[in-house]
C-alpha atoms as a PDB file:
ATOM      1  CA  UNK A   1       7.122   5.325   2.597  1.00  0.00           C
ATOM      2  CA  UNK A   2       6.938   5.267  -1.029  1.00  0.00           C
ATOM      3  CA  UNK A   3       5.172   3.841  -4.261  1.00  0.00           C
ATOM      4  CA  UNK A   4       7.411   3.203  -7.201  1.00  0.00           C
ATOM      5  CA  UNK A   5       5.014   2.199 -10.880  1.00  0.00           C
ATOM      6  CA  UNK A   6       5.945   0.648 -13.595  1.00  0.00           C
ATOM      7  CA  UNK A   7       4.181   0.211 -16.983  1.00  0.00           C
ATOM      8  CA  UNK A   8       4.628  -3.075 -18.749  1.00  0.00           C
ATOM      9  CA  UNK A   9       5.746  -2.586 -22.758  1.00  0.00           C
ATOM     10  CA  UNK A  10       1.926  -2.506 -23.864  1.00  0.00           C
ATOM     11  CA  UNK A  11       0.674  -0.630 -20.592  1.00  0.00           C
ATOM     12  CA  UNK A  12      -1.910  -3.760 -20.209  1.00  0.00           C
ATOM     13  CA  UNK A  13      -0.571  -3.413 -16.146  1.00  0.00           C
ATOM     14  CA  UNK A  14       0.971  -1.341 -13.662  1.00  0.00           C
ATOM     15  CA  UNK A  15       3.525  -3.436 -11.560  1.00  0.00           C
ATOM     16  CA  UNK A  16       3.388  -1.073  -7.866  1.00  0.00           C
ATOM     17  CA  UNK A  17       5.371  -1.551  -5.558  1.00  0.00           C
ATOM     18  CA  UNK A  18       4.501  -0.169  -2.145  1.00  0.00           C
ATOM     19  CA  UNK A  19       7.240   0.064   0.371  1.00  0.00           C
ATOM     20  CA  UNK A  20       7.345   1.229   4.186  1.00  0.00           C
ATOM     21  CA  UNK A  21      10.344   1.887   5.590  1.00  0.00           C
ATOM     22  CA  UNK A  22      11.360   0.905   9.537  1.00  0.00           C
ATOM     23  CA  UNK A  23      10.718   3.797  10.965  1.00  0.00           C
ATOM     24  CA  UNK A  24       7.537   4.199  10.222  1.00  0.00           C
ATOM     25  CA  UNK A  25       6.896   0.852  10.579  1.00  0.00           C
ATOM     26  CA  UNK A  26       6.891   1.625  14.388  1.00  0.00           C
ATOM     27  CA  UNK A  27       8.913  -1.749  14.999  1.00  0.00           C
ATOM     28  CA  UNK A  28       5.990  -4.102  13.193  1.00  0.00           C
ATOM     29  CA  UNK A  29       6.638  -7.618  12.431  1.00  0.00           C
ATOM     30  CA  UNK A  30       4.229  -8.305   9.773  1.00  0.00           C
ATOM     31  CA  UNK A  31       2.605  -5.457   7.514  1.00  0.00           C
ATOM     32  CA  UNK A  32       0.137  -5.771   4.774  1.00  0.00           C
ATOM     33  CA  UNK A  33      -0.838  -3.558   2.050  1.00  0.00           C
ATOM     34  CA  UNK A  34      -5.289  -3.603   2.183  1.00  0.00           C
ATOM     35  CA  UNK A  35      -7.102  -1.575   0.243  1.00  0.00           C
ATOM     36  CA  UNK A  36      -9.748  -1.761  -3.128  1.00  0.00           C
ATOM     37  CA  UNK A  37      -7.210  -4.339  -5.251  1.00  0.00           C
ATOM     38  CA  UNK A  38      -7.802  -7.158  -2.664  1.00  0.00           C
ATOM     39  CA  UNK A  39     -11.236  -5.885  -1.577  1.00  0.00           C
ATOM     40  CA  UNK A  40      -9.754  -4.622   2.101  1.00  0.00           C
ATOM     41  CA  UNK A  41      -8.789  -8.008   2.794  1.00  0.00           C
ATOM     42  CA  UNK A  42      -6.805  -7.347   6.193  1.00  0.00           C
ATOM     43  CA  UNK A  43      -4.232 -10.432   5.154  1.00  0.00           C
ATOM     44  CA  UNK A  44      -4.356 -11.137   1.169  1.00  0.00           C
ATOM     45  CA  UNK A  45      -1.676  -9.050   0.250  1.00  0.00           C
ATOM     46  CA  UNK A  46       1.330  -9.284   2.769  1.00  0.00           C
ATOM     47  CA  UNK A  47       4.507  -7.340   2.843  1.00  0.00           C
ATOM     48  CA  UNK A  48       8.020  -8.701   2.849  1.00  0.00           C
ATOM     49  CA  UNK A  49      10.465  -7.549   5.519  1.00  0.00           C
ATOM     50  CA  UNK A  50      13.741  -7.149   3.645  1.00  0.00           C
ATOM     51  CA  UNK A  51      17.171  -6.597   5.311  1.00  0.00           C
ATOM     52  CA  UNK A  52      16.965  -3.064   6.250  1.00  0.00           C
ATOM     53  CA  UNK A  53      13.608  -3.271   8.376  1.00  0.00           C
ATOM     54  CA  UNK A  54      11.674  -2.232   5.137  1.00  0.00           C
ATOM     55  CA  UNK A  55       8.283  -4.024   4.159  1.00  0.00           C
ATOM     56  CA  UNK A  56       7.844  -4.214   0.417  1.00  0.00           C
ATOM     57  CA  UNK A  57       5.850  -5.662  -2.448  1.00  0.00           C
ATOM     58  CA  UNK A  58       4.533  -4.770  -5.560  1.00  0.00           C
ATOM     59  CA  UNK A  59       1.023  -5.406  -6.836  1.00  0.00           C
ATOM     60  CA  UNK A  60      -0.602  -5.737 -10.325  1.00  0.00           C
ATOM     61  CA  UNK A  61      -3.129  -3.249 -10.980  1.00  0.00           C
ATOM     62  CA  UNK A  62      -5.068  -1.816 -13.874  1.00  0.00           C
ATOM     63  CA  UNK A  63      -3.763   1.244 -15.124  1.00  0.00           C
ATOM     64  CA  UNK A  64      -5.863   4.062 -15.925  1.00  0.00           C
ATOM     65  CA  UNK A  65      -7.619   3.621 -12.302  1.00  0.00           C
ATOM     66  CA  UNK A  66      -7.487   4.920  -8.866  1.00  0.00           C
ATOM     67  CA  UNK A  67      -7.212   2.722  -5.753  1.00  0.00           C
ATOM     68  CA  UNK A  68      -8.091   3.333  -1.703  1.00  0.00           C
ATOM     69  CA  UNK A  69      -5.559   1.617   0.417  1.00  0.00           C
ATOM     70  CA  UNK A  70      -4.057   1.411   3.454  1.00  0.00           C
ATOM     71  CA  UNK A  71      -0.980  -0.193   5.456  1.00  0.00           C
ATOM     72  CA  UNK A  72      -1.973  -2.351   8.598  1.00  0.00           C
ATOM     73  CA  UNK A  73       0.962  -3.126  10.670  1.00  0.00           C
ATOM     74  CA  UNK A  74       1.016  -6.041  13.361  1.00  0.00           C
ATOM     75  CA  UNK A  75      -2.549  -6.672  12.414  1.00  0.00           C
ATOM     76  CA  UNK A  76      -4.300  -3.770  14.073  1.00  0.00           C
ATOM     77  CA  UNK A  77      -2.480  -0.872  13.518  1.00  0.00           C
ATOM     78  CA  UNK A  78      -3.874   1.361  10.295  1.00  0.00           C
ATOM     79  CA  UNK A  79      -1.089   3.274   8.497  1.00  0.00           C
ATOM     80  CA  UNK A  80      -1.501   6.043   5.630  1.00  0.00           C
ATOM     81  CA  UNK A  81       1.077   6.941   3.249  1.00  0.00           C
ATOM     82  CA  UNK A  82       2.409  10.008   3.259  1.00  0.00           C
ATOM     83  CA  UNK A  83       3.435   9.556  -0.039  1.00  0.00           C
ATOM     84  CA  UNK A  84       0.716   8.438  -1.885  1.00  0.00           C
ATOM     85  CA  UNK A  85      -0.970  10.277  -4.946  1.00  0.00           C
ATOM     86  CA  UNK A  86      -3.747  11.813  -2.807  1.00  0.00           C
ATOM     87  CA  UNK A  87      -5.621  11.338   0.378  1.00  0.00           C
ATOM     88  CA  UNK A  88      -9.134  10.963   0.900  1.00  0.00           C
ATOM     89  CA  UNK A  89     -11.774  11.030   3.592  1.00  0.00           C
ATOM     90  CA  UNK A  90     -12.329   7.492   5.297  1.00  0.00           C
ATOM     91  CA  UNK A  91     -15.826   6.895   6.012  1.00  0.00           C
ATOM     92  CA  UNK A  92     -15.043   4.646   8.715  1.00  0.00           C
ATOM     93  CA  UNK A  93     -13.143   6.098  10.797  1.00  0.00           C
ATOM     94  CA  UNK A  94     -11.274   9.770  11.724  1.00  0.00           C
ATOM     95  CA  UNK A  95      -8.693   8.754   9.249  1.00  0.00           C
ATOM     96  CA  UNK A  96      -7.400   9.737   5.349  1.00  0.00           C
ATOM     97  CA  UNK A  97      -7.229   6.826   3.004  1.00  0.00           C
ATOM     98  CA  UNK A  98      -4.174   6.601   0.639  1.00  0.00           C
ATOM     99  CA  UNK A  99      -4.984   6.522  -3.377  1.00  0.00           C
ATOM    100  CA  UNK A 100      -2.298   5.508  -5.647  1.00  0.00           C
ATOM    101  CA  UNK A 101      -3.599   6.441  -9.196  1.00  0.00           C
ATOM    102  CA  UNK A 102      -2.230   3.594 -11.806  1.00  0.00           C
END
């Protein structure tokens, strides 16, 4: 997994772009990223499968925040990223959240 950022000229926006690659997609057919930029809306912000088996896409966000997030694979399977900035407690669950920080 990874999360690539990149600052437009007047840093107004972060363009991040979340990626998981096949093998951690456990064979999935549809992923999503959910977390606080779509309000952990399980299908508002899906992932495209690209040639390689890797789900990508890359998000807007305000800069100079933190978001929680999450992948969810096949519609019911919750995936963390290893990669993300930090990791925090879920309350919902015996899981970490993800945080990217924009």
């Amino acid at each position: 997994m990874s999360i690539k950022k990149q600052y437009v000229k007047n840093k107004s926006r972060c363009k991040v772009t979340f990626q998981v690659q096949k093998e951690m997609g456990n064979g999935a057919r549809q992923m999503y990223v959910v977390g606080e930029f779509n309000q952990w809306d399980k299908g508002a912000t899906p992932m495209k499968c690209q040639k390689n088996g890797t789900f990508a896409v890359t998000v807007d966000l305000d800069p100079n925040r933190t978001y929680q997030f999450r992948y969810l694979a096949d519609g019911s399977d919750w995936i963390s990223d290893q990669d993300a900035d930090m990791h925090v407690h879920c309350p919902y669950g015996n899981c970490d959240n993800s945080v990217v920080i924009t």
